[in-house]
PDB file of N, CA and C in Angstrom:
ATOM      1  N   UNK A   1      49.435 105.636 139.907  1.00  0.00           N
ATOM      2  CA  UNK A   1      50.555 106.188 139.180  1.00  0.00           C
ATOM      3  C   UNK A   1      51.515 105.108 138.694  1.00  0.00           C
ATOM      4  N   UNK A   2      51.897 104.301 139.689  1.00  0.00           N
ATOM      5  CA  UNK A   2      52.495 102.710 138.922  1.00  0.00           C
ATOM      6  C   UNK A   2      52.309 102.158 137.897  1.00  0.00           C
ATOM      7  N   UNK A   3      50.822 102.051 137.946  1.00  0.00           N
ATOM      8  CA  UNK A   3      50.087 101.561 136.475  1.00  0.00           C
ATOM      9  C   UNK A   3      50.429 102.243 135.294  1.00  0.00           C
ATOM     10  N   UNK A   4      50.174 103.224 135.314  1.00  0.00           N
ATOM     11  CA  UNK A   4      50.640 104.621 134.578  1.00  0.00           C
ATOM     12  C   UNK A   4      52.076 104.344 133.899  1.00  0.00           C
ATOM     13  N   UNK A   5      53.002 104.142 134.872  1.00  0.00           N
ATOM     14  CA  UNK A   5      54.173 104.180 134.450  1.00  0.00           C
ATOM     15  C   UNK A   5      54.797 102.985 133.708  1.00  0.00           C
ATOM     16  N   UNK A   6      53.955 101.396 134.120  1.00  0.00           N
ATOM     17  CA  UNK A   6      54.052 100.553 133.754  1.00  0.00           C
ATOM     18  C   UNK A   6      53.311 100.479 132.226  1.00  0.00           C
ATOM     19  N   UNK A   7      52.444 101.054 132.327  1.00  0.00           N
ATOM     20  CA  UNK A   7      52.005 101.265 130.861  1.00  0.00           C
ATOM     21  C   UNK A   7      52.788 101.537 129.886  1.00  0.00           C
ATOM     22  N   UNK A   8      53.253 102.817 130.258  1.00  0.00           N
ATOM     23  CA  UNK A   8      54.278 103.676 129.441  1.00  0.00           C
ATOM     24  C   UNK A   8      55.445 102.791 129.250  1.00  0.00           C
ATOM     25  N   UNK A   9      56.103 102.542 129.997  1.00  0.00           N
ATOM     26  CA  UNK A   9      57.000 100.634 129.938  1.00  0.00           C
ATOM     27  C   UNK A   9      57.275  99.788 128.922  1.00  0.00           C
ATOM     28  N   UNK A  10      55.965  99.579 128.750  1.00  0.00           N
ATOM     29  CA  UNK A  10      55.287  98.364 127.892  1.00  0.00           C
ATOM     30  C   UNK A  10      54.743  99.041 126.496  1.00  0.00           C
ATOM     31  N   UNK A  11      54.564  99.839 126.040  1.00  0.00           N
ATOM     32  CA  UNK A  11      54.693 100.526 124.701  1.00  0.00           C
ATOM     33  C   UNK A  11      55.497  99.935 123.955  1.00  0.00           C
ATOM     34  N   UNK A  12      55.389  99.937 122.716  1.00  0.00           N
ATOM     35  CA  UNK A  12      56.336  99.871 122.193  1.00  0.00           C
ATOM     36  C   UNK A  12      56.320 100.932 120.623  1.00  0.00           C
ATOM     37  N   UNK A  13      57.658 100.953 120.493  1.00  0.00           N
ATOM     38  CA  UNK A  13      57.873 102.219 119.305  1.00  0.00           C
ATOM     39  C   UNK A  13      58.577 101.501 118.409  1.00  0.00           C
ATOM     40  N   UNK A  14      58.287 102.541 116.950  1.00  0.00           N
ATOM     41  CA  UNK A  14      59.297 101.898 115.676  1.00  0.00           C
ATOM     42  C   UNK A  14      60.429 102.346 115.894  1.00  0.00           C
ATOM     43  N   UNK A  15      61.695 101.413 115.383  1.00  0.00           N
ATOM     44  CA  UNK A  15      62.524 101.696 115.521  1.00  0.00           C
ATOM     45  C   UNK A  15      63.553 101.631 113.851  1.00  0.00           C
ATOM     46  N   UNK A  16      64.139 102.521 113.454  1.00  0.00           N
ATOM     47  CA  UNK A  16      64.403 102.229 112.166  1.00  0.00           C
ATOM     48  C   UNK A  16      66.110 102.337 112.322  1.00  0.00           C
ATOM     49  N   UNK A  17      66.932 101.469 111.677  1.00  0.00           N
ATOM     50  CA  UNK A  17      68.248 101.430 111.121  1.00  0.00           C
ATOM     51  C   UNK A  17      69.076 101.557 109.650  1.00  0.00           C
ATOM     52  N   UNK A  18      69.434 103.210 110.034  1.00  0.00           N
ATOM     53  CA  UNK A  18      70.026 103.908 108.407  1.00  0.00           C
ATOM     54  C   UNK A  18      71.074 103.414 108.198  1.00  0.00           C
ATOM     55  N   UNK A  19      70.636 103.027 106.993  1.00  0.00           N
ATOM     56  CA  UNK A  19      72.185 102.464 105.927  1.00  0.00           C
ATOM     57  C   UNK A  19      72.885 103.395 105.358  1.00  0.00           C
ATOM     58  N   UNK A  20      71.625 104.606 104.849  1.00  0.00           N
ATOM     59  CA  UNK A  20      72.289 105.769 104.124  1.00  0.00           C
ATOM     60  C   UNK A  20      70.977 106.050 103.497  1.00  0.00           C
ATOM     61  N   UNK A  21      71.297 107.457 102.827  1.00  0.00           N
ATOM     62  CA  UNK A  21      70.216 108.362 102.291  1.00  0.00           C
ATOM     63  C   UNK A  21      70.987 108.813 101.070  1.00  0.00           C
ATOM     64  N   UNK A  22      70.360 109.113 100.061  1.00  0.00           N
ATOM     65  CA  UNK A  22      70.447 109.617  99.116  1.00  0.00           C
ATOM     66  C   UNK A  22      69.306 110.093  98.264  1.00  0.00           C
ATOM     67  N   UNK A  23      69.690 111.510  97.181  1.00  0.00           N
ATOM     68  CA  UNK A  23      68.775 111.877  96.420  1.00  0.00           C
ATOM     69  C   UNK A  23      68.425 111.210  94.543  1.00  0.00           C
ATOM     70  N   UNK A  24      67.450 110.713  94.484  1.00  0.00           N
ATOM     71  CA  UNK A  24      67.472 109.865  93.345  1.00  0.00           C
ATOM     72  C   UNK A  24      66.461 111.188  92.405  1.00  0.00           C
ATOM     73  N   UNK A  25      67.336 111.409  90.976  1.00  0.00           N
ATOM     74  CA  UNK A  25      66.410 111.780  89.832  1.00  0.00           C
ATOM     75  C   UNK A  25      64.971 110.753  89.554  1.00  0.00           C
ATOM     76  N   UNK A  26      63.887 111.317  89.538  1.00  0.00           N
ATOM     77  CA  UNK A  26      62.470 110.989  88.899  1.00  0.00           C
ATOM     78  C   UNK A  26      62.962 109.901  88.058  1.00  0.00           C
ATOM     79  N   UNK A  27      63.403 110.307  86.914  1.00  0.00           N
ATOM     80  CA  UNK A  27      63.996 109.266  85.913  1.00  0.00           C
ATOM     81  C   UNK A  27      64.582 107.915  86.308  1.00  0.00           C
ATOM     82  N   UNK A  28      65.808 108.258  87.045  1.00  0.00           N
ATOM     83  CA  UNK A  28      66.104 107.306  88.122  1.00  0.00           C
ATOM     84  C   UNK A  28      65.271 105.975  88.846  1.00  0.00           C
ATOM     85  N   UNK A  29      64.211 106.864  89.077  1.00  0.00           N
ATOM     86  CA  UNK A  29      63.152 106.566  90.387  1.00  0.00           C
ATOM     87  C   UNK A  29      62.167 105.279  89.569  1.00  0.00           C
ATOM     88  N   UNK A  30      61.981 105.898  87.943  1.00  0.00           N
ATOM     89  CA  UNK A  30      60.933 105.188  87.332  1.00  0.00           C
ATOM     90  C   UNK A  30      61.609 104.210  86.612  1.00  0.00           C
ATOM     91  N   UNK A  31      63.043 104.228  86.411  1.00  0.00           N
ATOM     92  CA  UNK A  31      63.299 102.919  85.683  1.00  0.00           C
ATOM     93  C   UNK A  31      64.083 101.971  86.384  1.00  0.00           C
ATOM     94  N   UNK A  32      63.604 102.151  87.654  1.00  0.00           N
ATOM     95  CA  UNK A  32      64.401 101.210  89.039  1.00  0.00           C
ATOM     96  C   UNK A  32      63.397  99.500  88.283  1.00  0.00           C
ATOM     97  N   UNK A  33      63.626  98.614  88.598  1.00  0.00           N
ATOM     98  CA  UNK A  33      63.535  97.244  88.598  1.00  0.00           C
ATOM     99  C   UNK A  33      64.509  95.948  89.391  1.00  0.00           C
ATOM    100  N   UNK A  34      63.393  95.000  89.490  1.00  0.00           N
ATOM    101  CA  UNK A  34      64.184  93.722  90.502  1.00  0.00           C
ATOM    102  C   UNK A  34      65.464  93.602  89.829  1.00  0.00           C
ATOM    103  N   UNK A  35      66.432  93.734  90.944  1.00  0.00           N
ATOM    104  CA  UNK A  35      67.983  93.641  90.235  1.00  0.00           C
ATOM    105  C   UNK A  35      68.473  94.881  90.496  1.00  0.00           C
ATOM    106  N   UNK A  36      67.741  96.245  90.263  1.00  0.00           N
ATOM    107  CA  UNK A  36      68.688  97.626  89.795  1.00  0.00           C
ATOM    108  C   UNK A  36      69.637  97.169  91.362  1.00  0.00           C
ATOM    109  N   UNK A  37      70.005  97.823  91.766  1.00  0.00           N
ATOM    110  CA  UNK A  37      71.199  98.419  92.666  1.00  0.00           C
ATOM    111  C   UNK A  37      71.409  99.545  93.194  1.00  0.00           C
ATOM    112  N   UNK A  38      70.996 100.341  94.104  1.00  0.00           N
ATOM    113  CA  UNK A  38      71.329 101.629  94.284  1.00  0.00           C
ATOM    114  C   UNK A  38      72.687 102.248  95.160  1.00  0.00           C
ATOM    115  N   UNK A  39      73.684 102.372  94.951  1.00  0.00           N
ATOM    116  CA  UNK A  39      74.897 102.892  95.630  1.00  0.00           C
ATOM    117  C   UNK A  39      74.637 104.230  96.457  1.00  0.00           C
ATOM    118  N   UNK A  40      74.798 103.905  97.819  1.00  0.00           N
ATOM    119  CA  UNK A  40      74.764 104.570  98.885  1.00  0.00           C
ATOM    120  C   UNK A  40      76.134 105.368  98.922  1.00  0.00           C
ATOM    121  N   UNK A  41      75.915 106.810  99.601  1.00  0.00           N
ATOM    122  CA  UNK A  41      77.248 107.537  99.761  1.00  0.00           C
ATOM    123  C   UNK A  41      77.698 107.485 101.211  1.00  0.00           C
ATOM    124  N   UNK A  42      77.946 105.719 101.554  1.00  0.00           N
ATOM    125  CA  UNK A  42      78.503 105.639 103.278  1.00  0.00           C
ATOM    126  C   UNK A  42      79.526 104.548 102.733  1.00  0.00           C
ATOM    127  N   UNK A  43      80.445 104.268 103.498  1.00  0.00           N
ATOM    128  CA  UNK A  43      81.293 102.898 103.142  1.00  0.00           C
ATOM    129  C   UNK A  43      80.196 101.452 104.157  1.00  0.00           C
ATOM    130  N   UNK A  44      80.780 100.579 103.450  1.00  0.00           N
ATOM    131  CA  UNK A  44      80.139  99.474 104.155  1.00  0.00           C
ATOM    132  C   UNK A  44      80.517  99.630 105.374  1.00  0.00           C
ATOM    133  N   UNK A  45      82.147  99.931 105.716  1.00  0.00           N
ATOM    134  CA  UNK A  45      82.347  99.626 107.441  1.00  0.00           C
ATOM    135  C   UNK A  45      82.246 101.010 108.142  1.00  0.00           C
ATOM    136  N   UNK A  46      81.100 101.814 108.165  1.00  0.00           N
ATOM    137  CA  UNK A  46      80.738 102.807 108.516  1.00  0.00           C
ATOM    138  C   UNK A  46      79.498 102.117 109.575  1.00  0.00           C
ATOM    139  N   UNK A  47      79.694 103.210 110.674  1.00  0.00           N
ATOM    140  CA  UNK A  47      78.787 103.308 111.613  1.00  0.00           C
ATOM    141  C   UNK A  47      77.213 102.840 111.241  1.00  0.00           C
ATOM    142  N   UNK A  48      75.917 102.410 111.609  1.00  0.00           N
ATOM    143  CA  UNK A  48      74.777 102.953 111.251  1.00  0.00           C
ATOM    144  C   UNK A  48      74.168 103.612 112.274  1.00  0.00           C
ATOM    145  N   UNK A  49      72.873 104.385 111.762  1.00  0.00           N
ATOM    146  CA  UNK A  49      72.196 105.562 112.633  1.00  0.00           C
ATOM    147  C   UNK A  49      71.277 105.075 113.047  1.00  0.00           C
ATOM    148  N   UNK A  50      70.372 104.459 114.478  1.00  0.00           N
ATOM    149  CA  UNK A  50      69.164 104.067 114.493  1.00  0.00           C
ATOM    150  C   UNK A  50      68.339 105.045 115.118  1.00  0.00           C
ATOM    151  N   UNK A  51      67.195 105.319 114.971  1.00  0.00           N
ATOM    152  CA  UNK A  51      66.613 106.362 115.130  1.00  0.00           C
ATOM    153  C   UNK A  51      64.920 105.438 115.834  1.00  0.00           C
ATOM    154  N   UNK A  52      64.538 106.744 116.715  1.00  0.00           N
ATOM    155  CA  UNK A  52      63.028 106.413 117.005  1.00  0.00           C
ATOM    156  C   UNK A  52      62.268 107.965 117.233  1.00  0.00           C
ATOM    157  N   UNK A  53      61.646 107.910 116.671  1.00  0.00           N
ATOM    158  CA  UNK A  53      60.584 109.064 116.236  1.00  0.00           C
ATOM    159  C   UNK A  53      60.997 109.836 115.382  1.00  0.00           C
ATOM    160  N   UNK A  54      62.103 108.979 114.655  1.00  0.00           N
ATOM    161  CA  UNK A  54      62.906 109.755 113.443  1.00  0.00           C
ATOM    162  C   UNK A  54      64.218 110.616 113.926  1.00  0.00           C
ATOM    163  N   UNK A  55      64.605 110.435 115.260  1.00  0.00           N
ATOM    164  CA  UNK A  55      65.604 111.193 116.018  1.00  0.00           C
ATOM    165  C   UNK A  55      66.811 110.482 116.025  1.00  0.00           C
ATOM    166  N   UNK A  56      67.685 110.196 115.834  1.00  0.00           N
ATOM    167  CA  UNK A  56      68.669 109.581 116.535  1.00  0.00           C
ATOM    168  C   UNK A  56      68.939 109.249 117.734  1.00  0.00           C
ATOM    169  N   UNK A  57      69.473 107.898 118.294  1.00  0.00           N
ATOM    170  CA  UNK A  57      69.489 107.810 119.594  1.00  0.00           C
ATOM    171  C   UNK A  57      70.840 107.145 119.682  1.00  0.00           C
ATOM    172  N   UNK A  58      71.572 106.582 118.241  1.00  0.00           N
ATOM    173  CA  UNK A  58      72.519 106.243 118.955  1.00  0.00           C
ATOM    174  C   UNK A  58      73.146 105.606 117.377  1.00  0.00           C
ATOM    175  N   UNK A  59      74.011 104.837 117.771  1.00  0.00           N
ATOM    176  CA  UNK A  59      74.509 104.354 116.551  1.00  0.00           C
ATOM    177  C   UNK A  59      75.049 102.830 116.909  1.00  0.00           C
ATOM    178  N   UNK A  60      75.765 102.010 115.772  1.00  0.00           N
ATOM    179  CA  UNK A  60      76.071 100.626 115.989  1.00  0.00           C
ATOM    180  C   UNK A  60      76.242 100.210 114.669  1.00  0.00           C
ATOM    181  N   UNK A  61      76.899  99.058 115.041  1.00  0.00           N
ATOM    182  CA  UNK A  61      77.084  98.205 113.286  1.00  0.00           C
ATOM    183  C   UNK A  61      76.377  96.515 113.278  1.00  0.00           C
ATOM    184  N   UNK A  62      75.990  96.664 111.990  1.00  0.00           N
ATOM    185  CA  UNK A  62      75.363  95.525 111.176  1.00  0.00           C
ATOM    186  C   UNK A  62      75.998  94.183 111.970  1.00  0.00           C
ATOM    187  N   UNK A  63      75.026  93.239 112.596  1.00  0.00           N
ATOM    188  CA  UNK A  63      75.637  91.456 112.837  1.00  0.00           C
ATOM    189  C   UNK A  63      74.399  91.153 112.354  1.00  0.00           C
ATOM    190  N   UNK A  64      74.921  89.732 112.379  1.00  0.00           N
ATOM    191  CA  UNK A  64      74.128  88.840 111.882  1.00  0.00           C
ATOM    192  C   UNK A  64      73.521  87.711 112.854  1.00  0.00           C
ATOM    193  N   UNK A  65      72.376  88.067 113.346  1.00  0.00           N
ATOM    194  CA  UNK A  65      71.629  87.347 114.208  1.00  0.00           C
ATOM    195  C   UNK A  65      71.253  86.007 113.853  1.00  0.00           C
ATOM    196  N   UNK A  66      71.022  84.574 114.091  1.00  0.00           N
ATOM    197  CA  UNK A  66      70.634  83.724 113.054  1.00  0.00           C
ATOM    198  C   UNK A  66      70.633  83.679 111.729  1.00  0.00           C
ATOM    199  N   UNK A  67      69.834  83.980 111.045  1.00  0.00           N
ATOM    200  CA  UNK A  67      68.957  84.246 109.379  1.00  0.00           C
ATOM    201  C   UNK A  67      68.612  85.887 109.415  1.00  0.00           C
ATOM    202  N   UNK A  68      68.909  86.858 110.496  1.00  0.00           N
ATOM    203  CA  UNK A  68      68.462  87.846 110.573  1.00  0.00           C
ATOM    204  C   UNK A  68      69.221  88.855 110.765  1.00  0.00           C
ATOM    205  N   UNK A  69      69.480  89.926 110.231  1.00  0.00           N
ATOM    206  CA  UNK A  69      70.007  91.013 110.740  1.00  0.00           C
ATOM    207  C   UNK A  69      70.162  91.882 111.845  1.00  0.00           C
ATOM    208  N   UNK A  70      70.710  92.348 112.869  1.00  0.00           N
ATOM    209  CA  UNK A  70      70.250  92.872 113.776  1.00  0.00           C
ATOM    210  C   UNK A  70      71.470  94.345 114.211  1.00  0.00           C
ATOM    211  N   UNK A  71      71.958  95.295 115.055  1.00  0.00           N
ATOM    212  CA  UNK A  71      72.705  95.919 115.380  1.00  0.00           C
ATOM    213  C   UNK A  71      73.335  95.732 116.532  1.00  0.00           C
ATOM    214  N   UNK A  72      74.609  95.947 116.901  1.00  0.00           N
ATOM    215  CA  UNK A  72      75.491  95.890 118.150  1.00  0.00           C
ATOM    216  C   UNK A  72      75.716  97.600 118.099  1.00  0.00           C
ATOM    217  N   UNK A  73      75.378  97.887 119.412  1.00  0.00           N
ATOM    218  CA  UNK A  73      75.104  99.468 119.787  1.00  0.00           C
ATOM    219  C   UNK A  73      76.351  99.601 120.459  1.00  0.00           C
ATOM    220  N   UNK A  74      77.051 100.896 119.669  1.00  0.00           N
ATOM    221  CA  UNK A  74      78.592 101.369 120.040  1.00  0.00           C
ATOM    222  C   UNK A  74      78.580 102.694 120.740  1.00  0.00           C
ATOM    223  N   UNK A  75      77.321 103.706 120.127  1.00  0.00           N
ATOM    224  CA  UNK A  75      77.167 104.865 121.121  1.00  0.00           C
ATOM    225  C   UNK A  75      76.101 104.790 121.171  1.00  0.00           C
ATOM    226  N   UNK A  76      75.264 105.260 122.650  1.00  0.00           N
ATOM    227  CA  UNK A  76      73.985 105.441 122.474  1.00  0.00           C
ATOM    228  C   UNK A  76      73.890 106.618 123.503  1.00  0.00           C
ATOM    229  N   UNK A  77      72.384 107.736 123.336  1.00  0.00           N
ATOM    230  CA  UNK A  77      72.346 108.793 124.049  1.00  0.00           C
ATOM    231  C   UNK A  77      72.098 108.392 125.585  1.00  0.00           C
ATOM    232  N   UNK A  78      71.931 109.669 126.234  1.00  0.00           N
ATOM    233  CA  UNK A  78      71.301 109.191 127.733  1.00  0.00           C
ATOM    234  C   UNK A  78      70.228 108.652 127.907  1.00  0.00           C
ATOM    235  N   UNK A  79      70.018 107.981 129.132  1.00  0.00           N
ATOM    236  CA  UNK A  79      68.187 107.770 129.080  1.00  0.00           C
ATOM    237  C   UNK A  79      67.481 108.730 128.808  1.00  0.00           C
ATOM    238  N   UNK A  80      68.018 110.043 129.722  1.00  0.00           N
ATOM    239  CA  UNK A  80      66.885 111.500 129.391  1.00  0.00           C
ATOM    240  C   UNK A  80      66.458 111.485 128.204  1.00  0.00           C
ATOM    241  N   UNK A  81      67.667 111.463 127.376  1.00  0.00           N
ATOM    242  CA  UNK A  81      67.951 112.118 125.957  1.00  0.00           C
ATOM    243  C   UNK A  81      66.653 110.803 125.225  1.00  0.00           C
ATOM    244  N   UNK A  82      66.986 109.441 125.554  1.00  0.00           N
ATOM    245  CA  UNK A  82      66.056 108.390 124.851  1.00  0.00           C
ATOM    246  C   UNK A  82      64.801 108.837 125.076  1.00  0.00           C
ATOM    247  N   UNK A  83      64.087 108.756 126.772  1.00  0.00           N
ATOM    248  CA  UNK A  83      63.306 109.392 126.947  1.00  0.00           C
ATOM    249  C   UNK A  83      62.673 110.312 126.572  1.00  0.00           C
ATOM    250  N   UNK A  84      63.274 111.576 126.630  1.00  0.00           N
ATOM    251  CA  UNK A  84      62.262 112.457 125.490  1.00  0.00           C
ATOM    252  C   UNK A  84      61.916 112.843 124.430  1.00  0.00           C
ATOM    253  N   UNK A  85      63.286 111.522 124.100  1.00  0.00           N
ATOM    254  CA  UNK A  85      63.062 110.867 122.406  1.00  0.00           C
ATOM    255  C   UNK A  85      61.697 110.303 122.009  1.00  0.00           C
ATOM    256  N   UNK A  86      61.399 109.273 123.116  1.00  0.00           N
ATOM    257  CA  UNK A  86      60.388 108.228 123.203  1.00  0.00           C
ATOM    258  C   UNK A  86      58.815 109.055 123.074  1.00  0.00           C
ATOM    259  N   UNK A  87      59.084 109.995 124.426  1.00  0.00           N
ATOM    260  CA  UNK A  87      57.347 110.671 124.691  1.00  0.00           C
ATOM    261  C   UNK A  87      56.921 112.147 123.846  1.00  0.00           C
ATOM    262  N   UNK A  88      58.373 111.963 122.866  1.00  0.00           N
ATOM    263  CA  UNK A  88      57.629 113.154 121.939  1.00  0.00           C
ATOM    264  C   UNK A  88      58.301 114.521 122.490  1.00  0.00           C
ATOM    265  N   UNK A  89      58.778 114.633 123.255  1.00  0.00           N
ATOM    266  CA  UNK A  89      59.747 115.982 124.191  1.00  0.00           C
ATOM    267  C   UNK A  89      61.150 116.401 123.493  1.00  0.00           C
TER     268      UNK A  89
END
């Protein structure tokens, strides 16, 4: 059963960080090119949403890791709540 659990452990899942969502016209969609710009309906110093299995688990804002982007987590759910985020529950 250890093994088991250590398995489950060692998984790993996608994890995605929302900037914002919006609905784009077709038209829109087809005359996008390198350069267009798309304006999001969040302010820059707004929260972001990170999500795993497409759920929310918590939120945080944009730093800058080295050369890389990364998040500093301001709320996040319970373990339960991550947990049965994680195994699909």
């Amino acid at each position: 059963m250890a093994t088991d659990f250590k398995t489950i452990l060692n998984l790993t899942v996608p994890m995605i960080v929302q900037i914002g969502k919006r609905k784009l016209p077709v038209s829109e969609v087809l005359s996008l090119a390198p350069g267009s710009i798309i304006e999001l309906p969040k302010s820059a110093d707004e929260e972001l949403a990170f999500c795993i299995n497409n759920k929310t688990i918590g939120t945080g804002s944009a730093v800058k890791v080295g050369e890389n982007f990364g998040i500093r987590i301001t709320e996040i759910n319970s373990a339960r709540d991550r947990a049965e985020t994680v195994l699909g529950g």
